[in-house]
Protein backbone atom coordinates (compact mmCIF):
# COMPACT_ATOMS: atom_id res chain seq x y z
CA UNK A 1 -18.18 -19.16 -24.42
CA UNK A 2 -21.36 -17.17 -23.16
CA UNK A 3 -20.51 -19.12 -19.29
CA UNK A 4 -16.94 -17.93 -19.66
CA UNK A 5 -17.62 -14.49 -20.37
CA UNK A 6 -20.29 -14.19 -17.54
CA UNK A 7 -17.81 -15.99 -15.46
CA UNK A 8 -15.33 -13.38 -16.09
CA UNK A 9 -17.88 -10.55 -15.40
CA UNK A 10 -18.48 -12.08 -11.84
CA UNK A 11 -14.75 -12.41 -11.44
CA UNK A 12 -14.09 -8.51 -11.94
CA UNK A 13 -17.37 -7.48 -10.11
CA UNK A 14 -16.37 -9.55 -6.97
CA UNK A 15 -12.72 -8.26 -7.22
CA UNK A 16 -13.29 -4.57 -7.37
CA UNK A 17 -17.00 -4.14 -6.10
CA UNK A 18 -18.50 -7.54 -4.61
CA UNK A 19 -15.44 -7.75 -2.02
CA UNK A 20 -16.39 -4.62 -0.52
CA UNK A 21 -20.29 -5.45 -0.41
CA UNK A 22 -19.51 -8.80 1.05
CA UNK A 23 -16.95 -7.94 3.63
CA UNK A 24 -19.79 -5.38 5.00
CA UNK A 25 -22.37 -7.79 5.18
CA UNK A 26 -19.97 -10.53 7.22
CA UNK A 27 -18.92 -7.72 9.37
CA UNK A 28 -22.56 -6.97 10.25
CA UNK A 29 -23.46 -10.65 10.87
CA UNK A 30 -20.41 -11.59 12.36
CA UNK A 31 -20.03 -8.70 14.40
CA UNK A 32 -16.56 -6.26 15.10
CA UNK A 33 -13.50 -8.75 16.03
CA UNK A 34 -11.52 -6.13 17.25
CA UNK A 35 -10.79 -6.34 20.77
CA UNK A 36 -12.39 -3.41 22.20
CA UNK A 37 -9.44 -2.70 24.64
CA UNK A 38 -7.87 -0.80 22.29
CA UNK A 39 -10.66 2.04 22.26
CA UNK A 40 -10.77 2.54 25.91
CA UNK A 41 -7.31 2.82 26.89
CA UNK A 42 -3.94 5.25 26.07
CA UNK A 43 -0.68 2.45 26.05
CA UNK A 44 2.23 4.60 26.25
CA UNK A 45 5.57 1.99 25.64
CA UNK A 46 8.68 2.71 24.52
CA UNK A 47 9.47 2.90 20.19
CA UNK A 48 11.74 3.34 17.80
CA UNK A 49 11.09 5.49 15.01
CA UNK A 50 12.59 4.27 11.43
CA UNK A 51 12.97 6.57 8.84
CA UNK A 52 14.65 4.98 5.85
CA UNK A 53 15.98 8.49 3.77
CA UNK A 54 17.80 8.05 0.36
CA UNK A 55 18.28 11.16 -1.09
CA UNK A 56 15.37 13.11 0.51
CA UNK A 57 17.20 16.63 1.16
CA UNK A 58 14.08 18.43 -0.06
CA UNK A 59 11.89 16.94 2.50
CA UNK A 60 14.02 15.58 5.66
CA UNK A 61 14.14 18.67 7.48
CA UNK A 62 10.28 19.09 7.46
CA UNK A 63 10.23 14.98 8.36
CA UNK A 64 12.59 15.26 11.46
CA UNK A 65 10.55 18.63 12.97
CA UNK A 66 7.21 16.75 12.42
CA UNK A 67 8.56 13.52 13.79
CA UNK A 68 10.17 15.24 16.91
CA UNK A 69 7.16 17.20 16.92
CA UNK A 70 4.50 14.33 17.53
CA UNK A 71 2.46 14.50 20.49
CA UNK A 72 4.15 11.43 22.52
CA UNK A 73 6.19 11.19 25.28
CA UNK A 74 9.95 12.11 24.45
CA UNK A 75 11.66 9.86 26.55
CA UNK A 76 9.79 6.67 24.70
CA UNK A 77 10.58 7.95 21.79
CA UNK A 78 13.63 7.49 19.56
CA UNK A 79 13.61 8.94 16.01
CA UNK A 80 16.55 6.82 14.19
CA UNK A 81 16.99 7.94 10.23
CA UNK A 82 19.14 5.65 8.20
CA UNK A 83 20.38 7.19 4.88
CA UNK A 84 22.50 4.49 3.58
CA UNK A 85 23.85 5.16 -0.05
CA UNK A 86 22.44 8.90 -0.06
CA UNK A 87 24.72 10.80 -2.02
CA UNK A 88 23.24 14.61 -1.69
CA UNK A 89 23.06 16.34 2.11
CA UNK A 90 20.42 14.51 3.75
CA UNK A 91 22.95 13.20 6.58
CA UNK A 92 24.52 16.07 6.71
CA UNK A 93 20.81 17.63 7.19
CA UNK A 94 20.18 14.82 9.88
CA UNK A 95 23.27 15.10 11.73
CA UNK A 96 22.57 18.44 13.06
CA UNK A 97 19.99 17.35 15.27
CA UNK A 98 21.27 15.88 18.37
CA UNK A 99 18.22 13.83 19.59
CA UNK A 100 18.47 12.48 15.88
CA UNK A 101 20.26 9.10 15.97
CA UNK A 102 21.40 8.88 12.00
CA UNK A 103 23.03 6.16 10.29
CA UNK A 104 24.52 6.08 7.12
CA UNK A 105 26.75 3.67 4.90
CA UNK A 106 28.45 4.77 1.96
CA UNK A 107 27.03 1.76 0.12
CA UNK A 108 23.39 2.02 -1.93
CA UNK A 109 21.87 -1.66 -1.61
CA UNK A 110 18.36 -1.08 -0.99
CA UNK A 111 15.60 -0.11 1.71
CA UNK A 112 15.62 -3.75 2.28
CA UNK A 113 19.54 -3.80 3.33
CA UNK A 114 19.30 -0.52 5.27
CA UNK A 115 16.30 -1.31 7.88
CA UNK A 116 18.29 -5.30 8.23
CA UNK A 117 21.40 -3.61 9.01
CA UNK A 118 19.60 -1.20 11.69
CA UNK A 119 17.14 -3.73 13.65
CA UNK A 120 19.51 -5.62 15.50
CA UNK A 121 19.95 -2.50 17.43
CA UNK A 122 16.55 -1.97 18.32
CA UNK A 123 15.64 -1.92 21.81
CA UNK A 124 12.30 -1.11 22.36
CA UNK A 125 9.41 -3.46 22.08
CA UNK A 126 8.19 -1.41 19.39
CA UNK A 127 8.99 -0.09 15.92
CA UNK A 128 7.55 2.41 14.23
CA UNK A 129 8.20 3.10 10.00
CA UNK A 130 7.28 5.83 7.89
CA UNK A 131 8.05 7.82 4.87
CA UNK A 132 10.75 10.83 4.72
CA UNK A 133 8.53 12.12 2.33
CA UNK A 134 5.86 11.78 4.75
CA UNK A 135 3.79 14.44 7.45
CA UNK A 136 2.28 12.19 10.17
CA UNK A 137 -0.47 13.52 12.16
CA UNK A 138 0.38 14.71 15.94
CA UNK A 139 -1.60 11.63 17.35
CA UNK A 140 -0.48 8.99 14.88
CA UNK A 141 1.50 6.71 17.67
CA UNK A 142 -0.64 7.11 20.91
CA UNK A 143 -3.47 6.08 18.07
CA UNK A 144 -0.95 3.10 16.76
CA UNK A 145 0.62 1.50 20.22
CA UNK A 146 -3.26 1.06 21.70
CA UNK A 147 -3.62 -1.48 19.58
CA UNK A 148 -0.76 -3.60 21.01
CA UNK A 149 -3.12 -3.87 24.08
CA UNK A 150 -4.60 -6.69 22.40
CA UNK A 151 -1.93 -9.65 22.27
CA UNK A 152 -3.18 -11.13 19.07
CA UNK A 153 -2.09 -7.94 17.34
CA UNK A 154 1.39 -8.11 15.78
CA UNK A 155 1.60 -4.97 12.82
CA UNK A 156 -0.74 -1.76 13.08
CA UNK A 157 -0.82 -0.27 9.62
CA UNK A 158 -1.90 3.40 9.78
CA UNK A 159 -3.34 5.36 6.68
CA UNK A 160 -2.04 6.75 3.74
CA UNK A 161 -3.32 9.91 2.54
CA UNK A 162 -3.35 12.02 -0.65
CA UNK A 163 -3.09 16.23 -0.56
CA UNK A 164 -4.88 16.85 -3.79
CA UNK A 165 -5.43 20.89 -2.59
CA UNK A 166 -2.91 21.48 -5.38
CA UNK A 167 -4.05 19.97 -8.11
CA UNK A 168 -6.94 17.93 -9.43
CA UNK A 169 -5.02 16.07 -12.16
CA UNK A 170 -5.64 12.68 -12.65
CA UNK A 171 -2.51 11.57 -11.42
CA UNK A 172 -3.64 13.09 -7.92
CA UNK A 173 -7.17 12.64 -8.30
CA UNK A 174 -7.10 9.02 -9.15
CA UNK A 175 -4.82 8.17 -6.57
CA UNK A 176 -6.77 9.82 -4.38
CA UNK A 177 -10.16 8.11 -4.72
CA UNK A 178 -8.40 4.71 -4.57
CA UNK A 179 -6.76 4.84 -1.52
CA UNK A 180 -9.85 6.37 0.24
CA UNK A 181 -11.43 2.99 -1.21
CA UNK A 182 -8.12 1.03 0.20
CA UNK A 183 -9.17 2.84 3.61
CA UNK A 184 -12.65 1.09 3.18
CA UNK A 185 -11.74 -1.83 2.68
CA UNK A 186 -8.90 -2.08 4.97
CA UNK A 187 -11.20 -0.88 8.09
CA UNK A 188 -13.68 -3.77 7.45
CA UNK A 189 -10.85 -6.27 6.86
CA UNK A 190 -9.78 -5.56 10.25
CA UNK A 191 -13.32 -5.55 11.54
CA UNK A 192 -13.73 -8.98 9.87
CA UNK A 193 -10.31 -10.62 11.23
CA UNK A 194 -7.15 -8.98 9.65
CA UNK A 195 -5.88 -5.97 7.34
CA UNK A 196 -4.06 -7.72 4.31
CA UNK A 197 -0.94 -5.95 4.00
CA UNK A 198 0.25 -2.99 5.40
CA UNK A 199 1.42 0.58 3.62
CA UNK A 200 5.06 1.46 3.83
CA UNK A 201 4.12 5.03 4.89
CA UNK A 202 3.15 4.60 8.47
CA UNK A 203 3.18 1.28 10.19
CA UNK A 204 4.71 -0.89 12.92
CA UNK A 205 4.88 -4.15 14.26
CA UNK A 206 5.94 -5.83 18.00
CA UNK A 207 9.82 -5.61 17.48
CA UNK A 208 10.50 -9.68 18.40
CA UNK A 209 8.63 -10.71 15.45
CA UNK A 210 10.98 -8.93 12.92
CA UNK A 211 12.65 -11.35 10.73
CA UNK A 212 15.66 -10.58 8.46
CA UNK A 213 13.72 -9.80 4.87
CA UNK A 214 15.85 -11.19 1.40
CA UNK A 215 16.95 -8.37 0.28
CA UNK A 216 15.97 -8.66 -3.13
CA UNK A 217 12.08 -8.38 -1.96
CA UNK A 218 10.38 -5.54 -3.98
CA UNK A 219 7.45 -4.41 -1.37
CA UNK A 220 8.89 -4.78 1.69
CA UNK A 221 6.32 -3.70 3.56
CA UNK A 222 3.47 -5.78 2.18
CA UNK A 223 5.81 -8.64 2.93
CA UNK A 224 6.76 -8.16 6.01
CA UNK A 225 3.30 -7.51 7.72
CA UNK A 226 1.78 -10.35 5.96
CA UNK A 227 4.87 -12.47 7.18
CA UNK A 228 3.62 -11.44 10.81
CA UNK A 229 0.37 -12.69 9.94
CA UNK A 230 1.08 -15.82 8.67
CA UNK A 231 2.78 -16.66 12.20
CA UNK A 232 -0.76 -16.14 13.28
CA UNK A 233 -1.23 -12.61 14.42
CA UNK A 234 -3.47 -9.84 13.36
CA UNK A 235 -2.63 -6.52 11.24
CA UNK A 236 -4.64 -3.62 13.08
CA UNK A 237 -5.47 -0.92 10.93
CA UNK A 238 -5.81 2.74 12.19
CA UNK A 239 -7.50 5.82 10.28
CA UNK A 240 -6.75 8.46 12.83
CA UNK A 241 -2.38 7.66 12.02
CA UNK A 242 -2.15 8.83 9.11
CA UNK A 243 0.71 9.42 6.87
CA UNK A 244 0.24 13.01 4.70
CA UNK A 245 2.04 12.67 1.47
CA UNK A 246 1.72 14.86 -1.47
CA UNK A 247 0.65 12.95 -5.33
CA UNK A 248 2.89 12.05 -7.48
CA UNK A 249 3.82 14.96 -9.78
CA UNK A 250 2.47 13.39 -12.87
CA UNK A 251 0.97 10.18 -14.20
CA UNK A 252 4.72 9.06 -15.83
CA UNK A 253 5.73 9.16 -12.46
CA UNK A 254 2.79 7.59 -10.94
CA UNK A 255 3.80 4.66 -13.05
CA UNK A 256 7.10 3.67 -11.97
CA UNK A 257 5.39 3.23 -8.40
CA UNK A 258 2.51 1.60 -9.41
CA UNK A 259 4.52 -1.15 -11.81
CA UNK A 260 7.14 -1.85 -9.03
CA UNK A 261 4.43 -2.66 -6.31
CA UNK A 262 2.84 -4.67 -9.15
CA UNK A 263 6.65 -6.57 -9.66
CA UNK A 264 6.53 -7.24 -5.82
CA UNK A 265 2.81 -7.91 -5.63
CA UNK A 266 3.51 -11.10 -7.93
CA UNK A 267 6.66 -11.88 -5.86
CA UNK A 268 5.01 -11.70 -2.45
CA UNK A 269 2.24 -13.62 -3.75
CA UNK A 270 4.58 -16.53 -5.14
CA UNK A 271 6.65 -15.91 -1.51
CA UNK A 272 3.39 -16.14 0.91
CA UNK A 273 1.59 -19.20 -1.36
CA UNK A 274 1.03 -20.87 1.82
CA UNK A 275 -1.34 -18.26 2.46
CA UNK A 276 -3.43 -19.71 -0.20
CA UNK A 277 -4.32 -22.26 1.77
CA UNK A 278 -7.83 -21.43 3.37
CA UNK A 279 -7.92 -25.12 5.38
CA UNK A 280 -5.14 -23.75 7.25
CA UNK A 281 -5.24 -19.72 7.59
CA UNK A 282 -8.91 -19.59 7.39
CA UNK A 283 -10.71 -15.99 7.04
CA UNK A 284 -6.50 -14.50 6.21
CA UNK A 285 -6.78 -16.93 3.35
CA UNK A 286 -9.94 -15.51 2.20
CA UNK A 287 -8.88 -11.60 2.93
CA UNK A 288 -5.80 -12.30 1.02
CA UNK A 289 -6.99 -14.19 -1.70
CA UNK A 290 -10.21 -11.91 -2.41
CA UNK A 291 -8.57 -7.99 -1.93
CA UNK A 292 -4.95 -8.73 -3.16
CA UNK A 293 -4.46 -12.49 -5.28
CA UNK A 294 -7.43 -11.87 -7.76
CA UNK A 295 -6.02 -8.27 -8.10
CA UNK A 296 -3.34 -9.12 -9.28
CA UNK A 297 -3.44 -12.01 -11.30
CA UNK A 298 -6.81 -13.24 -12.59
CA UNK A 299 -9.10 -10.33 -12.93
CA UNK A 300 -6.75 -8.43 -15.12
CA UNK A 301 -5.81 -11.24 -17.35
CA UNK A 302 -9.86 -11.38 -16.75
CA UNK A 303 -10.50 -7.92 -18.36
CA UNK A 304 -8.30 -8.93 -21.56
CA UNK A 305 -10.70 -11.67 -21.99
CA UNK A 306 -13.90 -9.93 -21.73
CA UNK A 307 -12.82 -7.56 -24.88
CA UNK A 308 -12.16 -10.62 -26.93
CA UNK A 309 -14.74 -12.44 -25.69
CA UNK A 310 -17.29 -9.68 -26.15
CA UNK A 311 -16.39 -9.03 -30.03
CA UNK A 312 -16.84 -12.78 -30.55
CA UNK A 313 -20.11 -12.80 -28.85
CA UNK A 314 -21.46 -9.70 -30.48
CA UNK A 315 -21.42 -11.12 -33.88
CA UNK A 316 -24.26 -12.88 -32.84
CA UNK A 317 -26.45 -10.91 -30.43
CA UNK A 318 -27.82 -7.44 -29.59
CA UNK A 319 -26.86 -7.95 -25.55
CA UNK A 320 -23.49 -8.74 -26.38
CA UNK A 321 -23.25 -6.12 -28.95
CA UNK A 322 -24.16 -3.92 -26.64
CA UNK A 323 -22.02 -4.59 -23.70
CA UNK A 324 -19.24 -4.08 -26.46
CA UNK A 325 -20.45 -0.64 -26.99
CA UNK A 326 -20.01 -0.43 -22.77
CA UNK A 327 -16.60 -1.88 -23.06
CA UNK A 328 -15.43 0.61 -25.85
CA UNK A 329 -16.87 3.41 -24.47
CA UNK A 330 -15.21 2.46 -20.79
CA UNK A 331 -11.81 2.43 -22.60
CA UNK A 332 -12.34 5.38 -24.98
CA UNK A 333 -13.21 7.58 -21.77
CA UNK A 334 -9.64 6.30 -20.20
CA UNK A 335 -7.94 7.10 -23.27
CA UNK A 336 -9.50 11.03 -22.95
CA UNK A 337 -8.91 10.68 -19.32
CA UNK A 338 -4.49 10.21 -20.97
CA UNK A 339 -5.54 12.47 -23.13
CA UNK A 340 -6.47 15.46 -21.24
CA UNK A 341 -4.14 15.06 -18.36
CA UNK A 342 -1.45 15.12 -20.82
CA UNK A 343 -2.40 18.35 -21.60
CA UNK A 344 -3.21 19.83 -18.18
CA UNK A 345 -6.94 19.73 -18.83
CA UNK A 346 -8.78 18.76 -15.89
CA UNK A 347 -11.98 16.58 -16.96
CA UNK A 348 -13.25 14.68 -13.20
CA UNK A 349 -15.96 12.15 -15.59
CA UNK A 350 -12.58 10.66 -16.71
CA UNK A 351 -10.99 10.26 -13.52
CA UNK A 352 -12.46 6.56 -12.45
CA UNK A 353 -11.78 5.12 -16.16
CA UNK A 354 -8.24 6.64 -16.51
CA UNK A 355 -7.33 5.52 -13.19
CA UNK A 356 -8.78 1.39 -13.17
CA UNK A 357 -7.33 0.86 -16.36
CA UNK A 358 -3.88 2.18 -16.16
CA UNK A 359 -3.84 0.04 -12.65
CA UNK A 360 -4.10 -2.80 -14.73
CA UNK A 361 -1.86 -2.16 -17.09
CA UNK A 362 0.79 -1.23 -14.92
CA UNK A 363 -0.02 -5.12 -13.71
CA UNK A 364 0.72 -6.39 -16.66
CA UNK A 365 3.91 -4.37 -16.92
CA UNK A 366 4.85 -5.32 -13.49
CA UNK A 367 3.89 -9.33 -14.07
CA UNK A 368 6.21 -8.86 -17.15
CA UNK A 369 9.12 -7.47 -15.06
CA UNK A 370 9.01 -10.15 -12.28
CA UNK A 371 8.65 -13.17 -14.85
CA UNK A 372 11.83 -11.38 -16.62
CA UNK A 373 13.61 -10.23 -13.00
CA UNK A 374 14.31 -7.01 -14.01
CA UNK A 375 12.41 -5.29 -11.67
CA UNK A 376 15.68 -3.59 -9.49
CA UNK A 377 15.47 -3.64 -5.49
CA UNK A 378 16.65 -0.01 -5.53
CA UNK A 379 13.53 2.63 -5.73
CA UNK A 380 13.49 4.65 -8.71
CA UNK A 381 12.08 6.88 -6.55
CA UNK A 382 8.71 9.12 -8.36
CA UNK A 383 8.68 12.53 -8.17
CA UNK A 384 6.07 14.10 -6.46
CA UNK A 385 4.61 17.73 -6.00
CA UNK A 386 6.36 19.76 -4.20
């Protein structure tokens, strides 16, 4: 029981500390793997912007001027907005911009349906996705195509970033802190061989390694870069493309986000198994296994079994009794964390404990929804701050 429990210690420590501490040191002994082409060099090619826009009124306007906006050539440029199954005036929002191709279908089935429908008519050797809800900064594609210098590079996933100006909440707050830890990571996965996954907000990928997606896949984006790399090329990651979006307006909302990645997290896990095999995908096999497998599957089921292990153990032993004491007083601080953001109360000590363990339980919810297949292919799209 004691072996287990110290087991299960190791297993959390590597998943949401040791990872990062080891994928430094290999990066330092191994050296960078990027090909440093892609720092020395502008690469100006043709691209196709794809904005997927369901009911985005509030925020389309502000997307198209920043998109058309963006400091690359015009003429390599097409900004293409599809709004299938929107049913307030975002096409009739898009449709008064001329150099705005839209296109729309009366019929709601799904990001998934929307971008299949649109990328046989793609042209260019490059497409480019983001948010509506999204401000991308003005040298987010020269700072995305230089990476299709290298050959071996297939998906560039840019950054997502939090405003938090407006609030300190730990909703915002939270969300904040682990995505700038998601930036660490994913800048020394890339360094090491391969970002794991890229974020729906800003990325691309070489056009002629699109495949149709089932359109029943939750996290389409996670899926489809990975799919890219399990044909055997890289995903580049790039900090200076970033995607601005604002938090989600409050931790309710937060949820419905974090459960459905969760739901598709477990189905792209099940979908990509080959993956798991390290004989055959090497150091992708490790990246994936290590920052997105034990995520979400073992080390939360891993964290249930601490608590019970640790009141067993503490029957018996000061140490244990203890580390109980830890435990409690980890979960007690999460609970205050609820607490005061409930009430608008803005405590920052609560911030990391609030934010790790409603993660996990929005795992749990999300396991529970793909074992069940309820989880719906439509967004139940979170509110965020205006």
């Amino acid at each position: 029981m004691e072996l287990l429990f110290w087991i299960l210690i190791a297993l959390v420590g590597y998943t949401y500390v040791g990872y990062g501490i080891l994928l430094y040191i290999l990066v330092k002994l191994r050296g960078s793997k990027i090909n440093p082409s892609v720092y020395t060099s502008n690469h100006e090619i043709p691209i196709t912007h794809i904005v997927a826009a369901f009911n985005e009124e509030d925020y389309i306007e502000e997307k198209i001027k920043n998109a058309l906006a963006l400091d690359y050539p015009s003429a390599l440029n097409e900004l293409w907005i599809v709004t299938d199954g929107s049913t307030d005036s975002t096409p009739d929002l898009v449709k008064k911009h001329e150099n705005v191709k839209l296109f729309h279908s009366p019929e709601r089935k799904g990001k998934i349906h929307a971008v299949n429908r649109v990328m046989p008519l793609v042209k260019t050797p490059v497409v480019v996705y983001s948010d509506a809800n999204t401000i991308l900064n003005a040298e987010s594609l020269h700072h995305i195509t230089r990476h299709y210098l290298d050959p071996a590079v297939g998906c560039v996933s840019g950054e997502k970033r939090i405003r938090q100006e407006d609030s300190d909440e730990a909703s915002s707050a939270g969300e904040g802190m682990y995505w700038k830890y998601e930036s660490f990571l994913k800048k020394y996965d890339y360094h090491l061989y391969s970002v794991v996954g890229a974020a729906g907000e800003l990325f691309s990928i070489r056009t002629d390694l699109y495949q149709e997606i089932q359109t029943d896949t939750l996290i389409e984006d996670f899926y489809l870069s990975l799919s890219i790399a399990k044909k055997g090329y890289k995903i580049a990651y790039e900090p200076d493309a970033y995607a601005l979006e604002n938090s989600s307006d409050s931790i309710k909302e937060e949820s419905k986000r974090k459960i459905r990645i969760a739901a598709g997290g477990h189905q792209a896990i099940w979908r990509l198994r080959a993956l798991l095999n390290v004989f055959k995908y090497g150091w992708l096999s490790f990246q994936f296994i290590s920052h997105r497998v034990l995520r979400w599957t073992l080390t939360p089921l891993a964290l249930l079994g601490l608590l019970v292990l640790n009141v067993l153990l503490a029957q018996h032993s000061l140490l244990y009794l203890g580390l109980l004491f830890a435990q409690v007083a980890f979960y007690l601080l999460a609970y205050l964390g609820y607490f005061f953001q409930k009430r608008k109360i803005k405590v920052k000590a609560f911030f990391v404990p609030f934010y790790f363990t409603f993660m996990n339980l929005s795992v749990y919810q999300g396991f529970a929804r793909f074992v069940r297949g309820s989880q719906s292919v439509l967004w139940e799209r979170a509110s965020r701050k205006k």
